[in-house]
Every structure is written in structure tokens, then in C-alpha cells.
C-alpha atoms as a PDB file:
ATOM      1  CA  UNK A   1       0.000   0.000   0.000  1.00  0.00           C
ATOM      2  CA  UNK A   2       1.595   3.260  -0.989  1.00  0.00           C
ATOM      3  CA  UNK A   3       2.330   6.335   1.589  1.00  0.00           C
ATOM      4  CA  UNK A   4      -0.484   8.297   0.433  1.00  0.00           C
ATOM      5  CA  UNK A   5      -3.351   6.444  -0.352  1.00  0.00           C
ATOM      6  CA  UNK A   6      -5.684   7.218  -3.804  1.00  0.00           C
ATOM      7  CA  UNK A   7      -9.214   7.338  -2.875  1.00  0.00           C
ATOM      8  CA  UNK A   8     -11.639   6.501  -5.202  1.00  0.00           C
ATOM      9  CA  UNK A   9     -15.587   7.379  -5.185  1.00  0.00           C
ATOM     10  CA  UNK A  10     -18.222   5.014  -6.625  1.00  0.00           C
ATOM     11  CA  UNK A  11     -21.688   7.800  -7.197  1.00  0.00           C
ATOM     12  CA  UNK A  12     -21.227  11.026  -8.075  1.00  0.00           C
ATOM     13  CA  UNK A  13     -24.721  12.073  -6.049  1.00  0.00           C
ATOM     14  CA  UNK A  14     -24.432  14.019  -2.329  1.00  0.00           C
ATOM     15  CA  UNK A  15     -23.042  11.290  -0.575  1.00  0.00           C
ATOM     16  CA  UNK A  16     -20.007  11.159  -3.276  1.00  0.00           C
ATOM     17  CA  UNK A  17     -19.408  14.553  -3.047  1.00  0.00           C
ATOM     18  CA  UNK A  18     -18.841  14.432   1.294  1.00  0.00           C
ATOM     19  CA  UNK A  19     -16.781  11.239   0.197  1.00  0.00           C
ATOM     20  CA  UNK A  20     -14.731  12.837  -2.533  1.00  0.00           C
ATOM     21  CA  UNK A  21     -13.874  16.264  -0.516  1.00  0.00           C
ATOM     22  CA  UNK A  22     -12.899  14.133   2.598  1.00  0.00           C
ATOM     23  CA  UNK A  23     -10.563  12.086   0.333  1.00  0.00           C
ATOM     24  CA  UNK A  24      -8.804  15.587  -0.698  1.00  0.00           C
ATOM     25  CA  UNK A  25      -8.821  16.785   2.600  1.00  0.00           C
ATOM     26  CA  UNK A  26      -7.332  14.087   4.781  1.00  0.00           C
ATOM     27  CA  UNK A  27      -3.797  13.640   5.206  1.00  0.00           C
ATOM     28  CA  UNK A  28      -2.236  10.745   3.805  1.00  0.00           C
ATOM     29  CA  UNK A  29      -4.521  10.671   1.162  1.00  0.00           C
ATOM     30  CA  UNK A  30      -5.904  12.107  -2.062  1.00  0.00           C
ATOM     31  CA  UNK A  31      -8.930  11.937  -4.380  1.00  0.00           C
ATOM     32  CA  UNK A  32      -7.716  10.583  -7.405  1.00  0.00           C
ATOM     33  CA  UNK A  33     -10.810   8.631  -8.867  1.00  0.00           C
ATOM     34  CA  UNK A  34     -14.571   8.811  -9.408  1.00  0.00           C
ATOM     35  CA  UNK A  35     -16.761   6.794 -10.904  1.00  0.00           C
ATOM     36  CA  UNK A  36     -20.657   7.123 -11.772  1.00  0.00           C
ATOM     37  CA  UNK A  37     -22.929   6.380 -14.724  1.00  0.00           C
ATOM     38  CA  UNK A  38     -22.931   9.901 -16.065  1.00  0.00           C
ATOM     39  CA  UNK A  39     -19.187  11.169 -17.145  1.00  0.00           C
ATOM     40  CA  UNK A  40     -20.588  15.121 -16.775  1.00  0.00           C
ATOM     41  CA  UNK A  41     -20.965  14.400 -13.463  1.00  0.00           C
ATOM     42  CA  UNK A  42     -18.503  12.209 -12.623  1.00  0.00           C
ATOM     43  CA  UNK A  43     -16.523  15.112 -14.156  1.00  0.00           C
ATOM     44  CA  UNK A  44     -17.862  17.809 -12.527  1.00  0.00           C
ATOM     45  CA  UNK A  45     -16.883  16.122  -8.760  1.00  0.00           C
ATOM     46  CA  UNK A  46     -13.629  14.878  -9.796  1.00  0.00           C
ATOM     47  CA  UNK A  47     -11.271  17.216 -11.304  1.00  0.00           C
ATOM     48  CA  UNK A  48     -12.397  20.241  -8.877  1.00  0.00           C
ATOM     49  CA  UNK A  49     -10.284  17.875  -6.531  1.00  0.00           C
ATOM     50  CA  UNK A  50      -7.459  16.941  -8.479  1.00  0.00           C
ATOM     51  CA  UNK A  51      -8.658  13.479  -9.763  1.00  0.00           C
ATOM     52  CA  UNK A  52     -10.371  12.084 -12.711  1.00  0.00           C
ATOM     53  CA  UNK A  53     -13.742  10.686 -13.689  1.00  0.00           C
ATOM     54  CA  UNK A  54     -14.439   7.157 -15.303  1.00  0.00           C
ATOM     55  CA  UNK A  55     -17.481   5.151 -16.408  1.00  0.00           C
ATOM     56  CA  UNK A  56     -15.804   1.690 -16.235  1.00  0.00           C
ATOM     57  CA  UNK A  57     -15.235  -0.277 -13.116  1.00  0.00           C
ATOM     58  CA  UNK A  58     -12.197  -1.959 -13.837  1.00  0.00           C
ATOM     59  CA  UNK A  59     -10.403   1.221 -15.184  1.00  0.00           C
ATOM     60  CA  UNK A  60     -11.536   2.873 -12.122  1.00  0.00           C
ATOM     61  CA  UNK A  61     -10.299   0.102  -9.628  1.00  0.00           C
ATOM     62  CA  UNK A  62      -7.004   0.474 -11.609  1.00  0.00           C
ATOM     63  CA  UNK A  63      -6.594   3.401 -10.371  1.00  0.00           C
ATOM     64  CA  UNK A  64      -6.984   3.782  -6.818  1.00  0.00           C
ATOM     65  CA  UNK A  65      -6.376   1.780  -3.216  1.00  0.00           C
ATOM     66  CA  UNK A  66      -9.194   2.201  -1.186  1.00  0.00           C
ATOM     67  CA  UNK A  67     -12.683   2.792  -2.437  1.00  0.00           C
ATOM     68  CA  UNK A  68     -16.032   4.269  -1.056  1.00  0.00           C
ATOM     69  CA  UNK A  69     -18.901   2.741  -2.352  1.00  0.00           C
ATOM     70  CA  UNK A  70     -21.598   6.254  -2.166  1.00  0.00           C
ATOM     71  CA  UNK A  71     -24.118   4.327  -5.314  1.00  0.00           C
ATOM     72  CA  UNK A  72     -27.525   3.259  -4.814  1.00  0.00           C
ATOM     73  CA  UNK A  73     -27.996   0.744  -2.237  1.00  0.00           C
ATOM     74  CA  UNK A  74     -29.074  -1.644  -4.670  1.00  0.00           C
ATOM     75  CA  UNK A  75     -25.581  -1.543  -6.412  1.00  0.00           C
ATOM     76  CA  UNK A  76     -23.321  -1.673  -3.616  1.00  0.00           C
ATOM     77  CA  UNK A  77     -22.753  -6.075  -3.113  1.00  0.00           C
ATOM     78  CA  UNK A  78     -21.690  -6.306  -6.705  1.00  0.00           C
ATOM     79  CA  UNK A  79     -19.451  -3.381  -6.575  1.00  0.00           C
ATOM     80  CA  UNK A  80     -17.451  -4.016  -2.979  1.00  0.00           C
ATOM     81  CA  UNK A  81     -17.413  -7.351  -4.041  1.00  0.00           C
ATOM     82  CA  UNK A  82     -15.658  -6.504  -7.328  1.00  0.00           C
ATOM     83  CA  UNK A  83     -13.364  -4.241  -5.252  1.00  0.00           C
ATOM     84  CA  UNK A  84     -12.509  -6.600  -3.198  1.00  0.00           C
ATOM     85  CA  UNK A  85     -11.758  -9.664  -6.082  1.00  0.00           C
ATOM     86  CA  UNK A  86      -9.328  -6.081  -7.079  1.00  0.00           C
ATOM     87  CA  UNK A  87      -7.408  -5.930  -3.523  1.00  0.00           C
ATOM     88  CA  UNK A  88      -9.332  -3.018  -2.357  1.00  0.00           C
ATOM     89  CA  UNK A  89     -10.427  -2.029   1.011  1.00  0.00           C
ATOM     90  CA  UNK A  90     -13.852  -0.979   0.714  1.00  0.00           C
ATOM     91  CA  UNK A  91     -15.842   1.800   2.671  1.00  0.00           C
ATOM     92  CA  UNK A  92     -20.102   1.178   1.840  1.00  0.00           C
ATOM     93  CA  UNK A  93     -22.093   3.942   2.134  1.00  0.00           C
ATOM     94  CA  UNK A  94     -24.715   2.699   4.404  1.00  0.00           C
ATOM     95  CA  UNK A  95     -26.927   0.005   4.303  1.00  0.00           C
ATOM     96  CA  UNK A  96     -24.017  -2.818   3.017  1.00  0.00           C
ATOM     97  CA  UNK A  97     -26.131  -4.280   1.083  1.00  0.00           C
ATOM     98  CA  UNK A  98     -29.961  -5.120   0.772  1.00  0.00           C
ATOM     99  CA  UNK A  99     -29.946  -8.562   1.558  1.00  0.00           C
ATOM    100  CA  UNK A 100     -28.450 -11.065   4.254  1.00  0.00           C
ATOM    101  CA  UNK A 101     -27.168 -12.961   1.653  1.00  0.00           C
ATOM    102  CA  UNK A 102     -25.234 -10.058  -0.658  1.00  0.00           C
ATOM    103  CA  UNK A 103     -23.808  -8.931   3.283  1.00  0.00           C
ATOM    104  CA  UNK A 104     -22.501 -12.668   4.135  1.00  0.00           C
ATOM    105  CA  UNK A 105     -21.028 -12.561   0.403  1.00  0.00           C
ATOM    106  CA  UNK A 106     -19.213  -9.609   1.161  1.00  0.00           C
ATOM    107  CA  UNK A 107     -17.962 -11.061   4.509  1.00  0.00           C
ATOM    108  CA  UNK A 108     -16.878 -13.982   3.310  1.00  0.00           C
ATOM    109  CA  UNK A 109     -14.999 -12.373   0.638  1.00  0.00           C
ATOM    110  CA  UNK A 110     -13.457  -9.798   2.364  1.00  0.00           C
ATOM    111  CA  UNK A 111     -12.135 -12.378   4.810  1.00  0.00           C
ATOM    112  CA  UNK A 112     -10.755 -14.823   1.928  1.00  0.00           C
ATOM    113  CA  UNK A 113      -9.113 -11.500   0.682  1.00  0.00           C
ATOM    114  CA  UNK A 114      -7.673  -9.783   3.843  1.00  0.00           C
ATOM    115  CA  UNK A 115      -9.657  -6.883   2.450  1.00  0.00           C
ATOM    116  CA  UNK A 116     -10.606  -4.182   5.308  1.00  0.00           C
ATOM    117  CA  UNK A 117     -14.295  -3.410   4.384  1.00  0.00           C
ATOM    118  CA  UNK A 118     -16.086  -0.604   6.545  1.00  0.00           C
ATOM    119  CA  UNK A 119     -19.972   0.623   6.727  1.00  0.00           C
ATOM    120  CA  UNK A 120     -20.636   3.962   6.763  1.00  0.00           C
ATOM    121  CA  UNK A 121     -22.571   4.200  10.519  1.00  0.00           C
ATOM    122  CA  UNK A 122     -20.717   7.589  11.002  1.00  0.00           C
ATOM    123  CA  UNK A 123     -23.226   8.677  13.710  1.00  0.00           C
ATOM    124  CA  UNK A 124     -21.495   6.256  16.070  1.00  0.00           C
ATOM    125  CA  UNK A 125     -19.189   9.323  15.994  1.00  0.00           C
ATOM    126  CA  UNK A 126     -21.538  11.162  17.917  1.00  0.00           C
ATOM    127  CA  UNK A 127     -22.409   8.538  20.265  1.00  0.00           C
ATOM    128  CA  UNK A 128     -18.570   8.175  21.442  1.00  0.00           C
ATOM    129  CA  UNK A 129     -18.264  11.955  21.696  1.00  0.00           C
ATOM    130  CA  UNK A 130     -21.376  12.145  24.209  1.00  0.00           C
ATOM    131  CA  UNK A 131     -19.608   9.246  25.769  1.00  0.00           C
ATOM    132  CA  UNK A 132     -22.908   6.857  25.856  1.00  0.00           C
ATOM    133  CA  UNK A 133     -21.255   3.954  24.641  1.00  0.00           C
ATOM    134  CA  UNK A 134     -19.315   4.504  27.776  1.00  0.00           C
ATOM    135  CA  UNK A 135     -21.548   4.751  30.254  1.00  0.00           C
ATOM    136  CA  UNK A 136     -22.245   2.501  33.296  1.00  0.00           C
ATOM    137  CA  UNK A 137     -25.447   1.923  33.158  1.00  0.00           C
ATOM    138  CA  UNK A 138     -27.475   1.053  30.311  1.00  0.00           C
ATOM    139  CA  UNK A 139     -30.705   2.525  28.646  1.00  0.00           C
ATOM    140  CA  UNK A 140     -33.992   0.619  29.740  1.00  0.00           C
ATOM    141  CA  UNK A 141     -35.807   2.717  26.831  1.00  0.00           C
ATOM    142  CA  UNK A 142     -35.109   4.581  23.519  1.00  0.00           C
ATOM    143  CA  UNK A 143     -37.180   6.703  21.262  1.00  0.00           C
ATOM    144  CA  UNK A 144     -35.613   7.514  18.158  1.00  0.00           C
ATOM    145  CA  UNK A 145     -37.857  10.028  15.386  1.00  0.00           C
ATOM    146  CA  UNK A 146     -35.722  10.774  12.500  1.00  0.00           C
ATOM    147  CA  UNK A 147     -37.737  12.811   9.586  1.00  0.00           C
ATOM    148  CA  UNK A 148     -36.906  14.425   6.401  1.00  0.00           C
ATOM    149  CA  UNK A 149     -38.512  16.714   3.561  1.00  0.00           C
ATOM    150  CA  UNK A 150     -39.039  14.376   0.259  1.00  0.00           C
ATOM    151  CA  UNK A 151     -35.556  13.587  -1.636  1.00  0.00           C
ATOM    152  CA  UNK A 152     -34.779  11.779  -4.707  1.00  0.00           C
ATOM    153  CA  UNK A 153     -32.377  10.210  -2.925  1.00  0.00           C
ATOM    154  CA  UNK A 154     -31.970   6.550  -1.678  1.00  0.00           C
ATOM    155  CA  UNK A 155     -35.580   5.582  -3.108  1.00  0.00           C
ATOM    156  CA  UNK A 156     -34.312   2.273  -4.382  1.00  0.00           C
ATOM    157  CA  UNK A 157     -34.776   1.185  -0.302  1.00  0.00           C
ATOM    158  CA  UNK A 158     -37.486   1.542   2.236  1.00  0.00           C
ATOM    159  CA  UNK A 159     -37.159   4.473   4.721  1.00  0.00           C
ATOM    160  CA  UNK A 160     -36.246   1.943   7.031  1.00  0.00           C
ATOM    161  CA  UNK A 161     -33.072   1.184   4.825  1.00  0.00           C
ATOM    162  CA  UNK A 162     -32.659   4.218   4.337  1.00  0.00           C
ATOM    163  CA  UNK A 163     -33.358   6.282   7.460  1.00  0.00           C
ATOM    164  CA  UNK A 164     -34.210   4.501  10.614  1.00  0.00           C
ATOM    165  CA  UNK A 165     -31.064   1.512  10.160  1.00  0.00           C
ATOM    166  CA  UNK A 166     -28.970   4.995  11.533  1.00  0.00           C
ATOM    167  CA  UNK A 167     -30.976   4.429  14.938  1.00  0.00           C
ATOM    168  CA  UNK A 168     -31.142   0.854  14.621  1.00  0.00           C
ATOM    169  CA  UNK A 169     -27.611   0.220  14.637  1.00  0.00           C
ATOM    170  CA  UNK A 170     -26.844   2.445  17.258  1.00  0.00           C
ATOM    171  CA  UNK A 171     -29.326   0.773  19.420  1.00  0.00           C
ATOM    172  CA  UNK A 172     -27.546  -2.194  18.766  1.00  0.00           C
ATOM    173  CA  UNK A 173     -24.993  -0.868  20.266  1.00  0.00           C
ATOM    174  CA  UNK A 174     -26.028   0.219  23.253  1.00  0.00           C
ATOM    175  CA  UNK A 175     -28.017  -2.991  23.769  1.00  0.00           C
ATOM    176  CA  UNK A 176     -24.714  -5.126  23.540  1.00  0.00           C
ATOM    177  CA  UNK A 177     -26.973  -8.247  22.486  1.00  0.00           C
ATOM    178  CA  UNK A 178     -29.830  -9.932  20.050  1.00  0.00           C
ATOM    179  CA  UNK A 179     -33.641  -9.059  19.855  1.00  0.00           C
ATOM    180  CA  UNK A 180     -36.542 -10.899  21.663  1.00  0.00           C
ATOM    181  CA  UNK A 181     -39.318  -8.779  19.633  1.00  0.00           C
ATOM    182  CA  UNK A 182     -39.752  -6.986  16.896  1.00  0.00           C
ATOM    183  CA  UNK A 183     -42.748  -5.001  15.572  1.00  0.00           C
ATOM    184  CA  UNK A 184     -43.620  -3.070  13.116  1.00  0.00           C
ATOM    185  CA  UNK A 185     -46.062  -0.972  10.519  1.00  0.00           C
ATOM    186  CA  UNK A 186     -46.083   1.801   8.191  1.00  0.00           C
ATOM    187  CA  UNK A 187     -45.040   2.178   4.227  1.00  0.00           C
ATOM    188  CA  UNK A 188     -42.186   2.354   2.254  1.00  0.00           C
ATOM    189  CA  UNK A 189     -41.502   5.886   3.262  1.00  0.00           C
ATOM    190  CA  UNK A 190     -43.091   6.488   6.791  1.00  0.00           C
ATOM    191  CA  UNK A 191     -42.792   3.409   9.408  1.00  0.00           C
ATOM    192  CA  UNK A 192     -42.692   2.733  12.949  1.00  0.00           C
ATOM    193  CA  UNK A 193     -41.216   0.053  14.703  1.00  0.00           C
ATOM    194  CA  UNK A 194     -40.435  -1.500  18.593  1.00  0.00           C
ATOM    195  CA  UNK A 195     -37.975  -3.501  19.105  1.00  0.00           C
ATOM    196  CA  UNK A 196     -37.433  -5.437  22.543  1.00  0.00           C
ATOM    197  CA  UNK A 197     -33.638  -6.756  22.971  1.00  0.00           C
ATOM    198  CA  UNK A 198     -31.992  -9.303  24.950  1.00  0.00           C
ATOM    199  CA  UNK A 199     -30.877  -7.131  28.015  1.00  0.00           C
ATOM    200  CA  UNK A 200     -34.297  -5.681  28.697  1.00  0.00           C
ATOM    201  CA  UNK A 201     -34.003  -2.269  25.986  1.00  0.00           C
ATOM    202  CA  UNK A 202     -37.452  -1.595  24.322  1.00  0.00           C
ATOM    203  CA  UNK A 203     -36.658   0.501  21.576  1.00  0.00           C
ATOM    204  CA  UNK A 204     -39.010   2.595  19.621  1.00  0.00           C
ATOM    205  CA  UNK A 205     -38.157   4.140  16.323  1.00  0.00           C
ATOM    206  CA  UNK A 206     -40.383   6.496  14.258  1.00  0.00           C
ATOM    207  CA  UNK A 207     -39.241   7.382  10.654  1.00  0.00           C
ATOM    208  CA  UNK A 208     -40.550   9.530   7.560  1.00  0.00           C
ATOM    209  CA  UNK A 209     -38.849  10.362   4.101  1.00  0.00           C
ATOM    210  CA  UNK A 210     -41.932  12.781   3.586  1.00  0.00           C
ATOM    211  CA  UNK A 211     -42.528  15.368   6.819  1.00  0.00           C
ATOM    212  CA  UNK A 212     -42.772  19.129   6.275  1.00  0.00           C
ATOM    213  CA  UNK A 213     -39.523  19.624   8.258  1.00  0.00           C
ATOM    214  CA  UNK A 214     -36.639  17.983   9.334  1.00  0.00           C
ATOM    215  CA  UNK A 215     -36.519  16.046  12.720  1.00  0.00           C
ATOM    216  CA  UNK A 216     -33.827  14.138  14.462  1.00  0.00           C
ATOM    217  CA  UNK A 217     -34.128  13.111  18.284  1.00  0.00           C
ATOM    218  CA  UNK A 218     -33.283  10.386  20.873  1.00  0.00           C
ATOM    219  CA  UNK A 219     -34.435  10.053  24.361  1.00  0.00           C
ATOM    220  CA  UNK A 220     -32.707   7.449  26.707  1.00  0.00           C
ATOM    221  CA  UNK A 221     -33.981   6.424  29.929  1.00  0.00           C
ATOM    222  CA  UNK A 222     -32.043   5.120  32.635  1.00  0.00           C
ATOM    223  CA  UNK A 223     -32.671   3.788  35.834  1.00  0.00           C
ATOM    224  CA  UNK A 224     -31.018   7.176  37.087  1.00  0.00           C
ATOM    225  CA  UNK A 225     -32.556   9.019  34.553  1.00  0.00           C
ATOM    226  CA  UNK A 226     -33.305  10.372  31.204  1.00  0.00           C
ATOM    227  CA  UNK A 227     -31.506  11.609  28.395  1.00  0.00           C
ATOM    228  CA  UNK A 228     -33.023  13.529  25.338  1.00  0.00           C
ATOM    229  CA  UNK A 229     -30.718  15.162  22.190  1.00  0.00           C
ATOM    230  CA  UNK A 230     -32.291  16.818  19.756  1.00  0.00           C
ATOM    231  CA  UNK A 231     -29.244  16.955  17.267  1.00  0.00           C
ATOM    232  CA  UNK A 232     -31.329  19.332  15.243  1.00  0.00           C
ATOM    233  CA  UNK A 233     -31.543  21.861  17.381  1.00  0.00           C
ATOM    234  CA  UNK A 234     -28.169  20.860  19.090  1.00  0.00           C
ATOM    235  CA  UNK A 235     -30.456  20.247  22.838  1.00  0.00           C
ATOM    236  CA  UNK A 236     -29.095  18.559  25.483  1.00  0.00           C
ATOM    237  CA  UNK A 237     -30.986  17.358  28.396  1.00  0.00           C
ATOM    238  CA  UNK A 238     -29.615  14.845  31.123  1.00  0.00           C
ATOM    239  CA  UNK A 239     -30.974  14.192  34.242  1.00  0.00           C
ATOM    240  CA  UNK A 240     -28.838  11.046  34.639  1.00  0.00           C
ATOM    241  CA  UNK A 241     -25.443  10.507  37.162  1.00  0.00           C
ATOM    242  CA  UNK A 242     -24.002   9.747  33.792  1.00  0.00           C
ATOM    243  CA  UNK A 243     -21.090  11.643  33.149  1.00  0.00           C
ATOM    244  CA  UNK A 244     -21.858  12.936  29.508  1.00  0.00           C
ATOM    245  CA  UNK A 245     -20.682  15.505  26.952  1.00  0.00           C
ATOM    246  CA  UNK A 246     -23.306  18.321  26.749  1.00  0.00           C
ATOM    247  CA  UNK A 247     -20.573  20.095  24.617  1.00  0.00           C
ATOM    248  CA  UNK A 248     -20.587  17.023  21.783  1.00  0.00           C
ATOM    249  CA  UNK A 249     -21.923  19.307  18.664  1.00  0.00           C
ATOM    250  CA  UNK A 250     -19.159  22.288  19.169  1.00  0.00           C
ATOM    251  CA  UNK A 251     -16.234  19.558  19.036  1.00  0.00           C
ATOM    252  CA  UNK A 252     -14.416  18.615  15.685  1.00  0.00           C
ATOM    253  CA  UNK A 253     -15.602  15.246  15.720  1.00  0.00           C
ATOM    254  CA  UNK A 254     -18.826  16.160  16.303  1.00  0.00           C
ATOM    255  CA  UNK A 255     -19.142  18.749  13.596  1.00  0.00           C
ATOM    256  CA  UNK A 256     -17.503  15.988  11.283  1.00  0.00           C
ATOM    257  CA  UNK A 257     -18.528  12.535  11.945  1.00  0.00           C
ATOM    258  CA  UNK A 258     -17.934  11.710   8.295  1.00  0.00           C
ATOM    259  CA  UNK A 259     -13.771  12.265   8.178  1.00  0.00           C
ATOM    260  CA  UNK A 260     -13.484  10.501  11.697  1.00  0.00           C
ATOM    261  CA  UNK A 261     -15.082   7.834  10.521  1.00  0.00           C
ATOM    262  CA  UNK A 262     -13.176   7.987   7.207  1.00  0.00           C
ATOM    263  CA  UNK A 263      -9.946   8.632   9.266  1.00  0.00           C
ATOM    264  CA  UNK A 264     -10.523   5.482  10.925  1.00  0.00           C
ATOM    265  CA  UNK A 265     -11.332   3.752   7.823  1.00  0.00           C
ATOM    266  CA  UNK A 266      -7.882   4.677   5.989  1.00  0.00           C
ATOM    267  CA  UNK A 267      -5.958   4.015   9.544  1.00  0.00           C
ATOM    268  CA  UNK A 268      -7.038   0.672   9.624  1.00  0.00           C
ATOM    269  CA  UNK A 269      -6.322  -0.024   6.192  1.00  0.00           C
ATOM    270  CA  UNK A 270      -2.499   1.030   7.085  1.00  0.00           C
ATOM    271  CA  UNK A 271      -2.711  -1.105  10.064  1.00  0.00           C
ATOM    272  CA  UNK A 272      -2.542   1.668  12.660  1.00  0.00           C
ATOM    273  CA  UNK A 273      -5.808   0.641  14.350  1.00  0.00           C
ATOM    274  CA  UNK A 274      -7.491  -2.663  14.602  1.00  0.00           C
ATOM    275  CA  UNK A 275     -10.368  -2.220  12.080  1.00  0.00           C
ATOM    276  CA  UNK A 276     -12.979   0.676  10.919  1.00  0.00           C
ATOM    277  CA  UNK A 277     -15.691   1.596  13.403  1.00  0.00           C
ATOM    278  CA  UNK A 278     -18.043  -0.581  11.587  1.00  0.00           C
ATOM    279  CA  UNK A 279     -17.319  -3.335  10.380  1.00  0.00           C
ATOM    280  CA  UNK A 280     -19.235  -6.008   7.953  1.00  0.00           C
ATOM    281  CA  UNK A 281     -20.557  -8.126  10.972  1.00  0.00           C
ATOM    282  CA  UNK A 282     -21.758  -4.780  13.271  1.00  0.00           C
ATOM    283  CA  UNK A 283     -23.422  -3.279   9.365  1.00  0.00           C
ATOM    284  CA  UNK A 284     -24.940  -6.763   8.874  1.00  0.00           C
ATOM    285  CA  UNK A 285     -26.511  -6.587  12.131  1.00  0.00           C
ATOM    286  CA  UNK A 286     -28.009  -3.545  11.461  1.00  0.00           C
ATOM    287  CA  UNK A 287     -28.851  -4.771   8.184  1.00  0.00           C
ATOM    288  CA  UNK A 288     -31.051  -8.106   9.706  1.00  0.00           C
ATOM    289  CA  UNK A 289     -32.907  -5.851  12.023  1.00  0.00           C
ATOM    290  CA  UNK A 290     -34.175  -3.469   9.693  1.00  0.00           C
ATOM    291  CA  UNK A 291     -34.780  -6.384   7.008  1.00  0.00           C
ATOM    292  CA  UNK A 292     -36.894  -8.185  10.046  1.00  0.00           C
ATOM    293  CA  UNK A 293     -38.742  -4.802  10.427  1.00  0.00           C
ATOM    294  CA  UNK A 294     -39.737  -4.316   6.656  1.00  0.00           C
ATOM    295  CA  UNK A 295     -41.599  -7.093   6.870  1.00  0.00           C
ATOM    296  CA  UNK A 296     -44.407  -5.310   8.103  1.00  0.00           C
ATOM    297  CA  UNK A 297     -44.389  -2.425   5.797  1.00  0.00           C
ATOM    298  CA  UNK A 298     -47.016  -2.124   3.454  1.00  0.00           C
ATOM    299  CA  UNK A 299     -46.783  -0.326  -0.061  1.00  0.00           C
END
């Protein structure tokens, strides 16, 4: 693996474009590659940033060493797997894939390949800046809302795919263990869910891809108490013993989950850490919940 690593972008959408900047941004790196359907807009992201566009897959693999997979969600087995058959670690914009099947392919072949693959569950970043993954007790209850204006992105998955697996992995998480229950109802692009887990948590999770304004909140209860964030707004409440950071949105990695997670990503491909911050197995997790919860959507 060379000094500085060549980071190459798969989608030349939103996503592509955090991916792309971070890549020209962070030390030991550069942009050098992206890749998408349309060559105007491949274009258009890439040489602002010092690299250049492609249309092909195997010309684009050619020329980089790590890639971030920011496509549609239905694309993004057959691409990491392709980049990893090509040596490349592999960052997946998140969910990993849309099935438990393409997710154990990409396991397994990462593993075969001594590939580092990562999943892009960057709000974890926040999580460890509050310090909650930290803390001594754990949460007896969660509710999670998460909504957004309508966007033409991510429509290839559910709103649970797309919006409430953010919640769902982090209560994972927290839990530290399986699911008893799981619940559901809503459509393709408003749902709500409970989940019940191993260690006692009952989770609930409210989503919608089509509210008049933007919403994003937690509340945790504790046996000592509650805590609500309204990252939004940038509210902290805690009425807890728990020893947390009110301060977590003015810090740099909370004003930048994406390049700590990134950072993380490209440290543990030069084998300065152990592995990303989400792995294949953690994403996969993630992934089975929400699949178990879609069940009960309706169209």
C-alpha cells in the first residue's frame, strides 16, 4: 500500500461529493478517482479535486487503493465485491447491502481477501463523543424520530433502509446483544417500529422520508434518569449521574462525523488501528434488524 493512499468514489450524487472532498482533505490521502454512470458528473466532482472521472469499473479500480462505495444501495454487493476480487479495502455507504445474503457474500470475501471493508454508521461518531457507549449503566428505553422533507435520494430502499437503520444500529450498540421482539407498521416511506432486545431495551423508532420539516431526536432512559438530544436543534438534556458531553456538537468530531469515521477507515487499512468503526458483521446486524422490520411495511 503506498504512503499516500488514492481514494476513489463510486456515485457522483451528495453522498459522493462528502466522500470525494474528505478524500482531498485528509492527510495521507488524495482523491484521485470517481466513478458514476454519467461522465458530466462524474466530471464535474472529480477534477475540482485533483482526480479524474471514469465510467468503467475496472479502469476505475485500476486506479486507486481504497474505495467508497456512495451508489444506490441496490448496487453496492456487486461493486465491494468486485473491489474486493481487485485488492481493495472498501468503505459502503450505508446500508451494506440489501440482503443477508449479498452482506454474508461480502464477509466472506473480504475475509478470503484480507480486504478491510467498513460501513458507513458515522453517527457512532456522535455517540462516542457524548460518551454513551461509555456509560455505566445502560438505557432501559429509547425513542428515536428521525424525519426528512421528500428527496430523490436513496428511493431504491425503504425508509427503514434508508433512514431509521442509523438508529437501529446504534441501538444495537447500546443494547450489547440480540432481539426478543420486533414489531412493526407503516409504508415504504413512513414506518414505525419496537424492538425489545436481549438485556431488557425496548426501543421505539419512528421514521418519515416525507414530513414538512426535518426532525432528528433520541431520548434514553435510565434507571437514574433520562436523556433527550435533539441533534437538530443541538439540545441537550440529562438528568442522569451519567457523566456525559453536553458540549458534543461544538467539538471537531462532532461537527464531522464523516472524516473521523473515514480517518478510521484509511488508519485501519495502514494497520494503525485494529479495524474501521463498523465493520461487515456490526453493518450486517443492522442490516437483519431493519430487514426483520420491513416485513411489516405495506406499499
Amino acid at each position: 500500500m503506498s504512503e499516500i493512499l488514492r481514494g476513489g468514489v463510486i456515485g457522483a450524487g451528495v453522498f459522493g461529493g462528502h466522500h470525494a472532498r474528505q478524500y482531498a482533505r485528509l492527510p495521507g490521502a488524495v482523491l484521485s478517482a470517481v466513478m458514476d454512470p454519467n461522465p458530466e458528473r462524474a466530471a464535474a466532482l472529480a477534477m475540482p479535486l485533483g482526480g479524474r472521472a471514469f465510467t468503467e469499473l475496472d479502469a476505475f479500480l485500476d486506479a486507486v487503493d481504497v474505495v467508497t462505495i456512495a451508489s444506490p444501495a441496490q448496487a453496492h454487493a456487486g461493486q465491494a465485491l468486485a473491489a474486493i476480487a481487485a485488492g481493495k479495502p472498501v468503505y459502503i455507504e450505508k446500508p451494506i447491502a440489501v440482503s443477508l445474503a449479498e452482506s454474508e457474500a461480502i464477509g466472506r470475501a473480504a475475509q478470503a481477501a484480507g480486504v478491510i471493508v467498513a460501513c458507513g454508521h458515522q453517527e457512532r461518531v456522535l455517540f462516542e463523543t457524548i460518551s454513551l457507549f461509555d456509560a455505566t449503566e445502560r438505557p432501559l428505553r429509547l425513542e428515536a424520530v428521525r424525519h426528512g422533507p421528500p428527496s430523490p435520494r436513496s428511493l431504491d430502499v425503504s425508509v427503514v433502509l434508508d433512514l431509521m437503520i442509523h438508529d437501529l444500529d446504534l441501538a444495537l450498540t447500546l443494547a450489547g446483544g440480540g432481539t426478543r421482539s420486533v414489531v412493526g407498521e407503516g409504508t415504504v416511506d413512513i414506518a414505525l417500529a419496537q424492538v425489545e432486545f436481549d438485556g431488557g431495551l425496548v426501543a421505539r423508532f419512528d421514521v418519515s422520508r416525507r414530513a414538512d420539516a426535518r426532525r432528528r431526536s433520541m431520548k434514553l432512559v435510565y434507571s437514574s434518569g433520562e436523556v433527550e438530544v435533539d441533534f437538530v436543534q443541538q439540545t441537550f438534556r440529562n438528568t442522569t449521574k451519567l457523566a456525559l458531553n453536553s458540549a458534543f456538537a461544538s467539538t471537531p468530531s462532532g461537527q464531522d462525523t464523516l472524516a473521523v469515521s473515514l480517518e478510521r477507515f484509511l488508519a485501519a487499512v495502514r494497520g494503525e488501528v485494529e479495524g474501521p468503526l463498523v465493520g461487515v458483521e456490526a453493518a450486517a446486524r443492522a442490516l437483519g434488524l431493519a430487514l426483520s422490520i420491513e416485513k411489516f411495511l405495506t406499499q
